[in-house]
PDB file of N, CA and C in Angstrom:
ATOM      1  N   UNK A   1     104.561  78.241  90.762  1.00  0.00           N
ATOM      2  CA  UNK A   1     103.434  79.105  91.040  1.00  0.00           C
ATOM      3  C   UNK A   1     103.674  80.441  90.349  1.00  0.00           C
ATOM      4  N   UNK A   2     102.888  80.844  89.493  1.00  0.00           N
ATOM      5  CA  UNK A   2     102.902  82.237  89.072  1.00  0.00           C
ATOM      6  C   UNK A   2     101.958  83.224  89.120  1.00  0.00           C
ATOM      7  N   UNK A   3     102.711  84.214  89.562  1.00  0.00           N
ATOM      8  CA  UNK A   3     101.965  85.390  89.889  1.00  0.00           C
ATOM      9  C   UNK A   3     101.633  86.552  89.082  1.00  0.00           C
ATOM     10  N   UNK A   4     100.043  87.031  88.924  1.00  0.00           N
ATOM     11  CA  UNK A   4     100.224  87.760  88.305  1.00  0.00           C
ATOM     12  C   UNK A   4      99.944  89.241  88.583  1.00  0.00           C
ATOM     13  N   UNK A   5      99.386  90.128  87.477  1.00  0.00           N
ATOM     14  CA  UNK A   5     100.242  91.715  88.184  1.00  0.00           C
ATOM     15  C   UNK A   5      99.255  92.069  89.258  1.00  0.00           C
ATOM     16  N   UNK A   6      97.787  91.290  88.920  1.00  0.00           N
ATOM     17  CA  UNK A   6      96.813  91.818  90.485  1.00  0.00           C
ATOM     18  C   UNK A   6      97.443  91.349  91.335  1.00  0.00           C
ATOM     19  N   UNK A   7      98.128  89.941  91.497  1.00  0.00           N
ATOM     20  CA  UNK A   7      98.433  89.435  92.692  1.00  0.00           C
ATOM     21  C   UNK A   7      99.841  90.236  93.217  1.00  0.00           C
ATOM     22  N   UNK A   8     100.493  90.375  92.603  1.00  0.00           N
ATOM     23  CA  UNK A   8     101.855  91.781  92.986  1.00  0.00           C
ATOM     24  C   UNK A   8     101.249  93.034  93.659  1.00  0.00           C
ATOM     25  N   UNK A   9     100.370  93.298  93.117  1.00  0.00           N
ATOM     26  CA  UNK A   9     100.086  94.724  93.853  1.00  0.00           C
ATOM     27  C   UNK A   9      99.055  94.327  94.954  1.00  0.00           C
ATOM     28  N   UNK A  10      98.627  93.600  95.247  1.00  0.00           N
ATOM     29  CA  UNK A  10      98.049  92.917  96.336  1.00  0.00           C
ATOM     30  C   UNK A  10      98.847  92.564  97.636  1.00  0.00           C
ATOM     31  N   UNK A  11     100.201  91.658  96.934  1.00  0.00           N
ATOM     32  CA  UNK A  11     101.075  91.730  97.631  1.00  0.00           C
ATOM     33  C   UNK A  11     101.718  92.996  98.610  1.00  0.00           C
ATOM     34  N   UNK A  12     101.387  93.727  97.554  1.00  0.00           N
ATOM     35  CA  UNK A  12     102.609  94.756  97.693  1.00  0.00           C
ATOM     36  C   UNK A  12     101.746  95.907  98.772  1.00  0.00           C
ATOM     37  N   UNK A  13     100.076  95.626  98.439  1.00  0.00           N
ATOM     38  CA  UNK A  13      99.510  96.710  99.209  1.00  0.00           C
ATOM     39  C   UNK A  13      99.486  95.871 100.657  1.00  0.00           C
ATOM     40  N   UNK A  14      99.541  94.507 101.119  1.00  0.00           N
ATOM     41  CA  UNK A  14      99.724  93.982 102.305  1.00  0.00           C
ATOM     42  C   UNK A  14     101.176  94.137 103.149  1.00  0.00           C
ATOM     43  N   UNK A  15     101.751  94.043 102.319  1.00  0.00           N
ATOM     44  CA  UNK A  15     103.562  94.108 102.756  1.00  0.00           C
ATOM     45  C   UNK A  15     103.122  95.716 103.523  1.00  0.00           C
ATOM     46  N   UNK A  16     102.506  96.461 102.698  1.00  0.00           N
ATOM     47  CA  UNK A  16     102.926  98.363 102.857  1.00  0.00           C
ATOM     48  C   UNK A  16     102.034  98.422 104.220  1.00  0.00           C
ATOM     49  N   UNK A  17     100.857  97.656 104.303  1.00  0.00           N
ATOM     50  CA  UNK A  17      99.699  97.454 105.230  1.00  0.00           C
ATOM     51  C   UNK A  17     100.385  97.415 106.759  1.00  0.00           C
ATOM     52  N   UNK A  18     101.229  95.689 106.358  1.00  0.00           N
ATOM     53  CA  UNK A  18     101.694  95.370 107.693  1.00  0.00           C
ATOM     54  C   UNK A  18     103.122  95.899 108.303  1.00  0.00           C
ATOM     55  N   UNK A  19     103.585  96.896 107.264  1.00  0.00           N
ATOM     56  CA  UNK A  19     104.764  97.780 108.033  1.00  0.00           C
ATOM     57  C   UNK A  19     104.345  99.009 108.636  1.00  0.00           C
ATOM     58  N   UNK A  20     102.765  99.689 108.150  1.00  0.00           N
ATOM     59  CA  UNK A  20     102.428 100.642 108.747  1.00  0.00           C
ATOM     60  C   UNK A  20     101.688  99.798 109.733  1.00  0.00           C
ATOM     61  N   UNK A  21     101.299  98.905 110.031  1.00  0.00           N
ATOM     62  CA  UNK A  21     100.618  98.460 111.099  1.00  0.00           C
ATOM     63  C   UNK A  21     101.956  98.063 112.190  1.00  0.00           C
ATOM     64  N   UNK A  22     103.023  97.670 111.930  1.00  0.00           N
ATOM     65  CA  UNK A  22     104.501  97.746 112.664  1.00  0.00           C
ATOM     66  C   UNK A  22     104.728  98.433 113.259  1.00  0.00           C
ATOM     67  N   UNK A  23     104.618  99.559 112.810  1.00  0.00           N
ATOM     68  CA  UNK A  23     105.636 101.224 112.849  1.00  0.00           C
ATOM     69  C   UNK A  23     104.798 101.975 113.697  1.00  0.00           C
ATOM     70  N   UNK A  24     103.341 101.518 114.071  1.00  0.00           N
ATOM     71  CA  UNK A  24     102.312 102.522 115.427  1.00  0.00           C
ATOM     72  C   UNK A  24     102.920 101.927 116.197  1.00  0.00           C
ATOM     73  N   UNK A  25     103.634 100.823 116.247  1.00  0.00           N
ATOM     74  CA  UNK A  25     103.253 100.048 117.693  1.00  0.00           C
ATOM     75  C   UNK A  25     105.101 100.912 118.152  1.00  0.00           C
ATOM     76  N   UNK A  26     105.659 101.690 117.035  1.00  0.00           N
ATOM     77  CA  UNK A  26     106.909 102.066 117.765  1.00  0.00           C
ATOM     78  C   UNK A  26     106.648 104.001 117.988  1.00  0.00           C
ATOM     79  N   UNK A  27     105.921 103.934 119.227  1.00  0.00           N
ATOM     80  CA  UNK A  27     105.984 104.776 120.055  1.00  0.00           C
ATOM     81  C   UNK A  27     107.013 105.643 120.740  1.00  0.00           C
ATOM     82  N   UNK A  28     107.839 105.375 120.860  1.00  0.00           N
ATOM     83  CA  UNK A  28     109.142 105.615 121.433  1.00  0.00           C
ATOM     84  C   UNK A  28     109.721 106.556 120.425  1.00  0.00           C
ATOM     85  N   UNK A  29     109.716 106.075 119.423  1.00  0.00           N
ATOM     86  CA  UNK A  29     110.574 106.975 118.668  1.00  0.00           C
ATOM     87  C   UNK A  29     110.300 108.660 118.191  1.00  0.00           C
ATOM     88  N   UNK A  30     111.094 109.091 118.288  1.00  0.00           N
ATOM     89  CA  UNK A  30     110.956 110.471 118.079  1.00  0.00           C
ATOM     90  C   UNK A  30     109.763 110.942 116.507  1.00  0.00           C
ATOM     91  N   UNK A  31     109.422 112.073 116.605  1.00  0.00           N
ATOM     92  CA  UNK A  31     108.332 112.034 115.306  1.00  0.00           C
ATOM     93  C   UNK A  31     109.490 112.501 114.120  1.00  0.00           C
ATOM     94  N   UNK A  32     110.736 113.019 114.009  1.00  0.00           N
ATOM     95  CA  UNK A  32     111.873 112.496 112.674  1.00  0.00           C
ATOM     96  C   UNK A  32     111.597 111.265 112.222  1.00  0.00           C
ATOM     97  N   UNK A  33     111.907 110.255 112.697  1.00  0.00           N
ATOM     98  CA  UNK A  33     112.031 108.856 112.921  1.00  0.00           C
ATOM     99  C   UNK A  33     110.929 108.573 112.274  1.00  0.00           C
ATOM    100  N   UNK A  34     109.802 108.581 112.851  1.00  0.00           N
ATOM    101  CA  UNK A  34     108.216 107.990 112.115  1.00  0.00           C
ATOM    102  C   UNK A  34     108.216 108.518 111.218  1.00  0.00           C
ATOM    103  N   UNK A  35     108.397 109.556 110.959  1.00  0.00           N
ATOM    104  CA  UNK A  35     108.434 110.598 109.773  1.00  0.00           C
ATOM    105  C   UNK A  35     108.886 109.939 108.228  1.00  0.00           C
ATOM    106  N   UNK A  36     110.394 109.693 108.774  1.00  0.00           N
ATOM    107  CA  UNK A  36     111.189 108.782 107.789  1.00  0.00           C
ATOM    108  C   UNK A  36     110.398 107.385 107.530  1.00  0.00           C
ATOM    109  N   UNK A  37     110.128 106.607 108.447  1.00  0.00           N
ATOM    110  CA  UNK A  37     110.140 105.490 108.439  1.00  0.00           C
ATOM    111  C   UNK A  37     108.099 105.173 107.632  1.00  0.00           C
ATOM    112  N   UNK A  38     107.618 106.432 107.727  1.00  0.00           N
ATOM    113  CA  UNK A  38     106.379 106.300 107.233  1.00  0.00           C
ATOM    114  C   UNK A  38     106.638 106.675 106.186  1.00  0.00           C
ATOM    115  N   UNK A  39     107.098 107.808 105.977  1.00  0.00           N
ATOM    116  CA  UNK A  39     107.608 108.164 104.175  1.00  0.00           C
ATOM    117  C   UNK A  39     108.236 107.211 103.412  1.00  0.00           C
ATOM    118  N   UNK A  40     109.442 106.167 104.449  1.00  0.00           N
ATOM    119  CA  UNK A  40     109.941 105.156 103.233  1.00  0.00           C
ATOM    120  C   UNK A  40     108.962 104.206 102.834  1.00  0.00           C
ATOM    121  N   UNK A  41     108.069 103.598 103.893  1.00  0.00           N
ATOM    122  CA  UNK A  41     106.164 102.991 103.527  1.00  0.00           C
ATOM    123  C   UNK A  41     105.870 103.402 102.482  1.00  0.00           C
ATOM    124  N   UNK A  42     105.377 104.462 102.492  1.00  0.00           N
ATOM    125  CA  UNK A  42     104.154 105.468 101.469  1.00  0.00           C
ATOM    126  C   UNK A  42     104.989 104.888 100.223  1.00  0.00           C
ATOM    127  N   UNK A  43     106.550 105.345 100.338  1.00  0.00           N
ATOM    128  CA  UNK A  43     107.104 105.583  98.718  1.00  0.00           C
ATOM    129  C   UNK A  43     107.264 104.263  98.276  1.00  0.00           C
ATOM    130  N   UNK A  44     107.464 103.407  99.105  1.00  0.00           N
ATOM    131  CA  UNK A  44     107.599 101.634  98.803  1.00  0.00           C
ATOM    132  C   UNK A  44     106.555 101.688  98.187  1.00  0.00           C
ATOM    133  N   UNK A  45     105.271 101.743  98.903  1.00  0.00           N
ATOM    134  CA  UNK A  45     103.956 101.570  97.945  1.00  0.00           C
ATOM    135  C   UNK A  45     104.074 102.281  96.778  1.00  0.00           C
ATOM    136  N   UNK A  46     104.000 103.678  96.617  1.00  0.00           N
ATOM    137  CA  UNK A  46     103.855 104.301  95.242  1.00  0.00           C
ATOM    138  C   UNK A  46     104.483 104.135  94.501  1.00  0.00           C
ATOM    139  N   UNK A  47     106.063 103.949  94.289  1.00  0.00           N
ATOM    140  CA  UNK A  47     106.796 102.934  93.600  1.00  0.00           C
ATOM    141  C   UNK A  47     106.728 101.768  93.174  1.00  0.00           C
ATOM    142  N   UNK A  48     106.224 100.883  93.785  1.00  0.00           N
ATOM    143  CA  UNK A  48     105.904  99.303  93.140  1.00  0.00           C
ATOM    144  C   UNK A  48     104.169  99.821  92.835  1.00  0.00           C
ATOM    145  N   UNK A  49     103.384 100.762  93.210  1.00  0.00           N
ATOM    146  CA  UNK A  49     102.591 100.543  91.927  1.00  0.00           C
ATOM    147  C   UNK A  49     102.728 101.396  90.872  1.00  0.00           C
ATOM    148  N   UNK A  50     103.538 102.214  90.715  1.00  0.00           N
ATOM    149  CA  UNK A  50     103.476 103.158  89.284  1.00  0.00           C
ATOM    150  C   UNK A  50     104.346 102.146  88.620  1.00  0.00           C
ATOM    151  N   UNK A  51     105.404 101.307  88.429  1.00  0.00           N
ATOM    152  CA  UNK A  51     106.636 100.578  88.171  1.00  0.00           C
ATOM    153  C   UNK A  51     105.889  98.913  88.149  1.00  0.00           C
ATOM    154  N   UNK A  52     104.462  98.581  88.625  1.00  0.00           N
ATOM    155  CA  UNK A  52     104.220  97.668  88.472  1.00  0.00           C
ATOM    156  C   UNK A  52     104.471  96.163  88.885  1.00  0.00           C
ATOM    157  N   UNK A  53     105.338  96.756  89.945  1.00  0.00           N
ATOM    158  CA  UNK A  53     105.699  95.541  90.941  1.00  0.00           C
ATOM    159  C   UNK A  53     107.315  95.175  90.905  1.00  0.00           C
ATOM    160  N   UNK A  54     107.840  96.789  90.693  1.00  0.00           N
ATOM    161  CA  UNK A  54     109.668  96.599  90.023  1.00  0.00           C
ATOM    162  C   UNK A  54     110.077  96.546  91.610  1.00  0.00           C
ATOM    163  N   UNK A  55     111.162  95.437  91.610  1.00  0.00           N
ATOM    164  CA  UNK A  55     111.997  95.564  92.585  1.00  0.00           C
ATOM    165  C   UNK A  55     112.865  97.098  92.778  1.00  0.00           C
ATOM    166  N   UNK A  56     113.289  97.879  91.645  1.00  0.00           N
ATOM    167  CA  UNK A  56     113.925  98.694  91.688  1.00  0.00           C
ATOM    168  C   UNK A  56     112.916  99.769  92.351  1.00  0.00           C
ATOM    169  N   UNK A  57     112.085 100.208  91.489  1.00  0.00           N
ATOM    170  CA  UNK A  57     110.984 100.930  91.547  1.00  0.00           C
ATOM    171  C   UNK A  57     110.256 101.216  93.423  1.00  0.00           C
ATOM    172  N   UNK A  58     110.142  99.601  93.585  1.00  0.00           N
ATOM    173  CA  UNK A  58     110.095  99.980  94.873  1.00  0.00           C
ATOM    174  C   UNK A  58     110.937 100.520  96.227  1.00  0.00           C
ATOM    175  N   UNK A  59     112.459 100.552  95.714  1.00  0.00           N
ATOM    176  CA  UNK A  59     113.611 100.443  96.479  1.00  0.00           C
ATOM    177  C   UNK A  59     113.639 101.878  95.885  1.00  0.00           C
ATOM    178  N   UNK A  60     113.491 102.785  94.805  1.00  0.00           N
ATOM    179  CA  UNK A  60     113.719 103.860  94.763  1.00  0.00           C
ATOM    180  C   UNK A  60     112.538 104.793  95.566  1.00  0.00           C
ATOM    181  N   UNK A  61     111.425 104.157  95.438  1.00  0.00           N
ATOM    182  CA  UNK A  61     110.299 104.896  96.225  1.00  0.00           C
ATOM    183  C   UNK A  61     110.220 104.889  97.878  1.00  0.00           C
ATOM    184  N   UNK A  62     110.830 103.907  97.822  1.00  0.00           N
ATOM    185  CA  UNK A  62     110.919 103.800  99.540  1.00  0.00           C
ATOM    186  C   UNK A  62     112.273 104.662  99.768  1.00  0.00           C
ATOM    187  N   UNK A  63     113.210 104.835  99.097  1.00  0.00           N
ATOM    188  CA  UNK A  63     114.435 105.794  99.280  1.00  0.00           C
ATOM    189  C   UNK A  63     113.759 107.355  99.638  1.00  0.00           C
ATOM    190  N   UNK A  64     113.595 107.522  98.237  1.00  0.00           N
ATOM    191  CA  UNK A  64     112.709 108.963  98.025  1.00  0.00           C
ATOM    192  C   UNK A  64     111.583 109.504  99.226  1.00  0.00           C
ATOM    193  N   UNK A  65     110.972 108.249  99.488  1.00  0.00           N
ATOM    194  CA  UNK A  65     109.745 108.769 100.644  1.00  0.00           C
ATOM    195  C   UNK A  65     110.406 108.770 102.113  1.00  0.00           C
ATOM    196  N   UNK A  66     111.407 107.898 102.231  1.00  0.00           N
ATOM    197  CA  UNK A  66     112.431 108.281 103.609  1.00  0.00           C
ATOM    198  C   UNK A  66     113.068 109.559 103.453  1.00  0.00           C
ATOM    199  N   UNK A  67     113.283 109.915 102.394  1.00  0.00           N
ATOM    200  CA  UNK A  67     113.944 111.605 102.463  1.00  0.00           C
ATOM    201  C   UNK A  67     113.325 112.740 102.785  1.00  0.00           C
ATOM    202  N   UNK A  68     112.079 112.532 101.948  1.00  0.00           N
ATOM    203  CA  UNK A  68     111.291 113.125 101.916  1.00  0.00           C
ATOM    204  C   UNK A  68     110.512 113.518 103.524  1.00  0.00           C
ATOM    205  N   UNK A  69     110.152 112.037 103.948  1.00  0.00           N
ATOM    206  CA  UNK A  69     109.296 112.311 105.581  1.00  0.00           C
ATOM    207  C   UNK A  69     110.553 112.483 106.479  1.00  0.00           C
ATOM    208  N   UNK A  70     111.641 112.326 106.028  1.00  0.00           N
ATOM    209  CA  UNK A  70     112.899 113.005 107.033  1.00  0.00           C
ATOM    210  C   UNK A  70     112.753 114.142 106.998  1.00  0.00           C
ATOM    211  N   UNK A  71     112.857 115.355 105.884  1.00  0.00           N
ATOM    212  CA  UNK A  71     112.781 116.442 106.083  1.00  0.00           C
ATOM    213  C   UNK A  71     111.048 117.451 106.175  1.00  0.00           C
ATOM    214  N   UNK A  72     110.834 116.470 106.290  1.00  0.00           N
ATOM    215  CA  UNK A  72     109.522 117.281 106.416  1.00  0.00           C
ATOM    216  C   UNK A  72     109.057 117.719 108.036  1.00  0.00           C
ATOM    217  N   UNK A  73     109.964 117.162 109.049  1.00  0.00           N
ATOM    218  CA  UNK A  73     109.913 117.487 110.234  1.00  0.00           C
ATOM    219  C   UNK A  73     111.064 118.888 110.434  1.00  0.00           C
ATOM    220  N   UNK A  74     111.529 118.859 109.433  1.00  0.00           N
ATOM    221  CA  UNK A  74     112.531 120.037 110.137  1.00  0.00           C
ATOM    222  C   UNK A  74     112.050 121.471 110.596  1.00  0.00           C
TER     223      UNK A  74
END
C-alpha cells in the first residue's frame, strides 16, 4: 500500500487531532503540564507539515513546541 504526500499530512493532521482530543480529557494536570504537552502537539503538527511528513521533522517539532509551551507558563 502506498501512501502519498496528501495522505501523510492527513494522517498526520488526525494523529495531531486525536492527541489534542486526549490531552482535554487530562484535567488534573497542572496548566505547565498542558502547556508542554499541547506545545509538543502544535510542533508535531508544524513539523511534519513544513518537512512533509519527516519522521525527524516531526520529532524535532514536537521537541521544540514542548519547550516552548513549558516555558511559556513561567
Amino acid at each position: 500500500m502506498s501512501f502519498t504526500l496528501n495522505s501523510k499530512k492527513i494522517a498526520a493532521a488526525l494523529l495531531a487531532t486525536t492527541l489534542v482530543m486526549s490531552l482535554s480529557a487530562c484535567s488534573s494536570w497542572d496548566k505547565r503540564s498542558r502547556n508542554t504537552a499541547i506545545g509538543a502537539g502544535a510542533g508535531a503538527v508544524g513539523g511534519a507539515v513544513l518537512t512533509d511528513g519527516s519522521a525527524l521533522g516531526t520529532l524535532g517539532g514536537a521537541a521544540v513546541g514542548g519547550i516552548i509551551g513549558h516555558q511559556v507558563g513561567k
